[in-house]
N, C-alpha and C. Protein backbone atom coordinates (compact mmCIF):
# COMPACT_ATOMS: atom_id res chain seq x y z
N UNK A 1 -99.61 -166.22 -40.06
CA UNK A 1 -99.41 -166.71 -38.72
C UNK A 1 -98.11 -166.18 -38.12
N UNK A 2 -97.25 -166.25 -38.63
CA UNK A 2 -95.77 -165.44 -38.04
C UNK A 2 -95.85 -164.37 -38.29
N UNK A 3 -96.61 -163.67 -39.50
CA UNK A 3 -96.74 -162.20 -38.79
C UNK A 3 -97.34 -161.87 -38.01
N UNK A 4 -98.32 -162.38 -37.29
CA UNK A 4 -99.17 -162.35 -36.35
C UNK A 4 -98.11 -162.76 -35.21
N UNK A 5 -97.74 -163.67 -35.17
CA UNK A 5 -96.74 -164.03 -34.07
C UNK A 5 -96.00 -162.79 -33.48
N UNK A 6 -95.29 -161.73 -34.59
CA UNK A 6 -93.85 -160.92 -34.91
C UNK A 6 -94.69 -159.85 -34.02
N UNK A 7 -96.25 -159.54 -34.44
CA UNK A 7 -97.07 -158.46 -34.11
C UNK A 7 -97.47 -158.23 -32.77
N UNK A 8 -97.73 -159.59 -32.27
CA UNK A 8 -98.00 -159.98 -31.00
C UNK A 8 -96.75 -159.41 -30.21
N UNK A 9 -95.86 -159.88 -30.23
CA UNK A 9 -94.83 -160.02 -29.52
C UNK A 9 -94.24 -158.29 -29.69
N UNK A 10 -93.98 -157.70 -30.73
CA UNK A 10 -93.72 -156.10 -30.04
C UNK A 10 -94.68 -155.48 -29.81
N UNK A 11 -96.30 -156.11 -29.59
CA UNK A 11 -97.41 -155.10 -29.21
C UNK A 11 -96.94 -155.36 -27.29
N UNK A 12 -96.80 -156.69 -26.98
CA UNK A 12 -96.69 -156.50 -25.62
C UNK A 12 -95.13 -156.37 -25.53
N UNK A 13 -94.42 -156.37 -26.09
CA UNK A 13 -92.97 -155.98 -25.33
C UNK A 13 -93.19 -153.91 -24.96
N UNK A 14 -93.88 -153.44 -25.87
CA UNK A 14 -94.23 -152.13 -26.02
C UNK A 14 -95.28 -151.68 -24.46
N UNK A 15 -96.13 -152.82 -23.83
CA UNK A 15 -96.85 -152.61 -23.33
C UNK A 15 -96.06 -152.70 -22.02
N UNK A 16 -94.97 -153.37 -22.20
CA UNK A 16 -94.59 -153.85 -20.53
C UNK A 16 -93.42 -152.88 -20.50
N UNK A 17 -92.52 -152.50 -21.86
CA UNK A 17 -92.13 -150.98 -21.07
C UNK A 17 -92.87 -149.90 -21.00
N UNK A 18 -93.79 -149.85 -21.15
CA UNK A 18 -94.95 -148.60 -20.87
C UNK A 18 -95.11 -148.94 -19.68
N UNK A 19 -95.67 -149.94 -19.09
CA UNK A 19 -95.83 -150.22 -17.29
C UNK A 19 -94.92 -150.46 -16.78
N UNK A 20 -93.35 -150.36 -16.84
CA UNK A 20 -92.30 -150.13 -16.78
C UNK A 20 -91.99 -148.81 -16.05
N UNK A 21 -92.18 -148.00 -17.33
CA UNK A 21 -92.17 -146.76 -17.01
C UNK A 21 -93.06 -146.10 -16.16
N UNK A 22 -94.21 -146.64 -16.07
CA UNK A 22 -95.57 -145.77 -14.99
C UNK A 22 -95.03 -146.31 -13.90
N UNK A 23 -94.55 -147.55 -13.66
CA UNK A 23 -93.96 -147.78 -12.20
C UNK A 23 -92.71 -146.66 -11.55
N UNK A 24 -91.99 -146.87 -12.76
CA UNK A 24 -90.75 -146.19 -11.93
C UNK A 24 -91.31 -144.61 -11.89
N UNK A 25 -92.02 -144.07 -12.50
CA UNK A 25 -92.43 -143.01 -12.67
C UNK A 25 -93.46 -142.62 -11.19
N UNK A 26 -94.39 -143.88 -10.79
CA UNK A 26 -94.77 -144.18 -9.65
C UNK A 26 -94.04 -143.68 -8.43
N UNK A 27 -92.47 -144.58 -8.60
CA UNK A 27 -91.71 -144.85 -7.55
C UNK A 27 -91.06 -143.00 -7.28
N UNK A 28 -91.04 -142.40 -8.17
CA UNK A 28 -90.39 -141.34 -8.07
C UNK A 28 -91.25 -140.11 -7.47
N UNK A 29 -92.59 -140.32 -7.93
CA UNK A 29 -93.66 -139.44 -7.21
C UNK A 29 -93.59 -140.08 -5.60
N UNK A 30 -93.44 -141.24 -5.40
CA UNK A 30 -93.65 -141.50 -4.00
C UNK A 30 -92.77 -140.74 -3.24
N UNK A 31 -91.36 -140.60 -3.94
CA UNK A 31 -90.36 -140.36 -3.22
C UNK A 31 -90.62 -139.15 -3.04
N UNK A 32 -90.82 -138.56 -3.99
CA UNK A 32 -91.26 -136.96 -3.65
C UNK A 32 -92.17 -136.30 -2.78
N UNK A 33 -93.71 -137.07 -2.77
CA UNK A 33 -93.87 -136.99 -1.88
C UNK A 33 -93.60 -136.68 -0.07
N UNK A 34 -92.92 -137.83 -0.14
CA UNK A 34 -91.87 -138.12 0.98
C UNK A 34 -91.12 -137.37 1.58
N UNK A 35 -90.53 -136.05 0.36
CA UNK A 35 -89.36 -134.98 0.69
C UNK A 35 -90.32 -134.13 1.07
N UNK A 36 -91.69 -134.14 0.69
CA UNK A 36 -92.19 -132.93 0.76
C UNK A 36 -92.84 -132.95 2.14
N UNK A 37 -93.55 -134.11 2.60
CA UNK A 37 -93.74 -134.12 3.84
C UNK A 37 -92.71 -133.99 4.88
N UNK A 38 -91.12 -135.11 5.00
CA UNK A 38 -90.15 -134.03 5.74
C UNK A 38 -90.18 -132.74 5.46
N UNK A 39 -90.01 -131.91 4.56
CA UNK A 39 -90.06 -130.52 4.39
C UNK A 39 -91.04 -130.06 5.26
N UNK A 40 -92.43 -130.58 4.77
CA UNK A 40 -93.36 -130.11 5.94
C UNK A 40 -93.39 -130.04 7.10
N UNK A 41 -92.77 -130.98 7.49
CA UNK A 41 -92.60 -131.56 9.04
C UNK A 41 -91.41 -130.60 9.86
N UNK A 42 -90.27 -130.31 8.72
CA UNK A 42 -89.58 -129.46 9.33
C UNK A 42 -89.87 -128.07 9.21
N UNK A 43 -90.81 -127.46 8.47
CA UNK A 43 -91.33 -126.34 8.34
C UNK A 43 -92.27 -126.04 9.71
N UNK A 44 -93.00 -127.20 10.23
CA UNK A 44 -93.94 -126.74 10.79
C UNK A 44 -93.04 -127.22 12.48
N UNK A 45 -92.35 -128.04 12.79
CA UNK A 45 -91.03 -127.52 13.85
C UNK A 45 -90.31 -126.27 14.04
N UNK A 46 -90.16 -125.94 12.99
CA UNK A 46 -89.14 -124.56 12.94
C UNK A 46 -90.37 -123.73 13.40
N UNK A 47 -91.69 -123.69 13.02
CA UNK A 47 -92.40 -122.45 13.40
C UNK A 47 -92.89 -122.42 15.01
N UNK A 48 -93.03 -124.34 15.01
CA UNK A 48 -93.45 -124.42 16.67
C UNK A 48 -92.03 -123.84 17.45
N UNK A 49 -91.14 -124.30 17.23
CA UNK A 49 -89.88 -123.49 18.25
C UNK A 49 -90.17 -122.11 18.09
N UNK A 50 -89.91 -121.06 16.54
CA UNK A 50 -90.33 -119.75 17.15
C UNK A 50 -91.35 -119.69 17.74
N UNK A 51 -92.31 -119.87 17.73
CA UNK A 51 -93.59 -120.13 18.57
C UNK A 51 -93.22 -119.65 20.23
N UNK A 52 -92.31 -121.21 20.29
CA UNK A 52 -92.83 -121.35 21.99
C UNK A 52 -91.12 -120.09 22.40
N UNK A 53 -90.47 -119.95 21.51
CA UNK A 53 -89.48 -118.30 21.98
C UNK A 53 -90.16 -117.39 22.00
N UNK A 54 -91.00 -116.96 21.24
CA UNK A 54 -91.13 -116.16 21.53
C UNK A 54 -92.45 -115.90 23.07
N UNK A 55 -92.82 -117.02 22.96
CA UNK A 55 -93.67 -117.19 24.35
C UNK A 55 -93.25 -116.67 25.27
N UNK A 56 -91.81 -117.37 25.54
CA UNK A 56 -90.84 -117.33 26.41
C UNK A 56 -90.36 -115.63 26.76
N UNK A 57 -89.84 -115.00 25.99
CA UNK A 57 -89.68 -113.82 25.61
C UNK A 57 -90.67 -113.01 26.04
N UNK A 58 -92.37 -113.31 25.65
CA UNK A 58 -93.24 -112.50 26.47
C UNK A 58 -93.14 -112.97 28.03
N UNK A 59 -92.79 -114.17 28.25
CA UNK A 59 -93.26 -114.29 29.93
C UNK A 59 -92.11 -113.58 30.83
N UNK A 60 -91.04 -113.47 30.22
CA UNK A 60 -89.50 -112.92 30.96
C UNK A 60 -89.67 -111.52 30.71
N UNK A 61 -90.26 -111.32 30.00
CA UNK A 61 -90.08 -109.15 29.91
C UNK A 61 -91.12 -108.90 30.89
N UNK A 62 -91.89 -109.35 31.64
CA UNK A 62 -92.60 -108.47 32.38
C UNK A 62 -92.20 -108.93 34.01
N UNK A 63 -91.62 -109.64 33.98
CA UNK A 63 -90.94 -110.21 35.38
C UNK A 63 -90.04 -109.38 35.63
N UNK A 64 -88.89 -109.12 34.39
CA UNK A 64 -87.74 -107.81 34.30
C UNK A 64 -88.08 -106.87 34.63
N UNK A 65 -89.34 -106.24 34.37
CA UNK A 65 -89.74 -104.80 33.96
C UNK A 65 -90.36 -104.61 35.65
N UNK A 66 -91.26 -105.56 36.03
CA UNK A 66 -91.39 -105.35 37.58
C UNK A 66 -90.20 -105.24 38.59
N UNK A 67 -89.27 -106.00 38.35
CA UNK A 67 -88.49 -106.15 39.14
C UNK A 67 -87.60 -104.63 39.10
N UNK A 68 -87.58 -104.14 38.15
CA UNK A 68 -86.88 -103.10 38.18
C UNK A 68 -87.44 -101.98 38.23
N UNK A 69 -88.56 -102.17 38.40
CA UNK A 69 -89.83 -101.05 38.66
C UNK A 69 -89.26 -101.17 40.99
N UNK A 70 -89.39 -102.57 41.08
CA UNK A 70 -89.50 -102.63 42.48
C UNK A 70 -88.35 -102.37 43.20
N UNK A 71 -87.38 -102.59 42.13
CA UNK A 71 -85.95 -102.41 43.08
C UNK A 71 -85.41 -100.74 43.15
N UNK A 72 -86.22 -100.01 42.30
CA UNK A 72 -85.60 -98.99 42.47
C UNK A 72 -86.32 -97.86 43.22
């Protein structure tokens, strides 16, 4: 009976730092997650700004290029 008791007792102390560990192990994938979507988020900003420059860049070179076609 008390070894049974002794047995009991480090089968679940064993079990609850094992789900211990899957939690925090949990908590750390979440976080990562997390970096990776900011990352994403700022990856896909940085491309919309070059994006809309270089838009910009096509709509101003041909306004230049007339104008100096007309002025001269």
């Amino acid at each position: 009976m008390i070894v049974k008791d002794i047995v009991d007792n480090i089968v679940r102390k064993e079990e609850k730092e094992k789900e211990e560990k899957e939690e925090e192990k949990g908590a750390s994938e979440g976080r990562q997650d997390a970096v990776e979507r900011d990352n994403a988020k700022s990856e896909e900003e940085k491309e919309e700004k070059e994006y809309s420059r270089r838009r910009r860049r096509r709509r101003r070179l041909p306004v230049k290029v007339i104008g100096k076609v007309n002025g001269s």
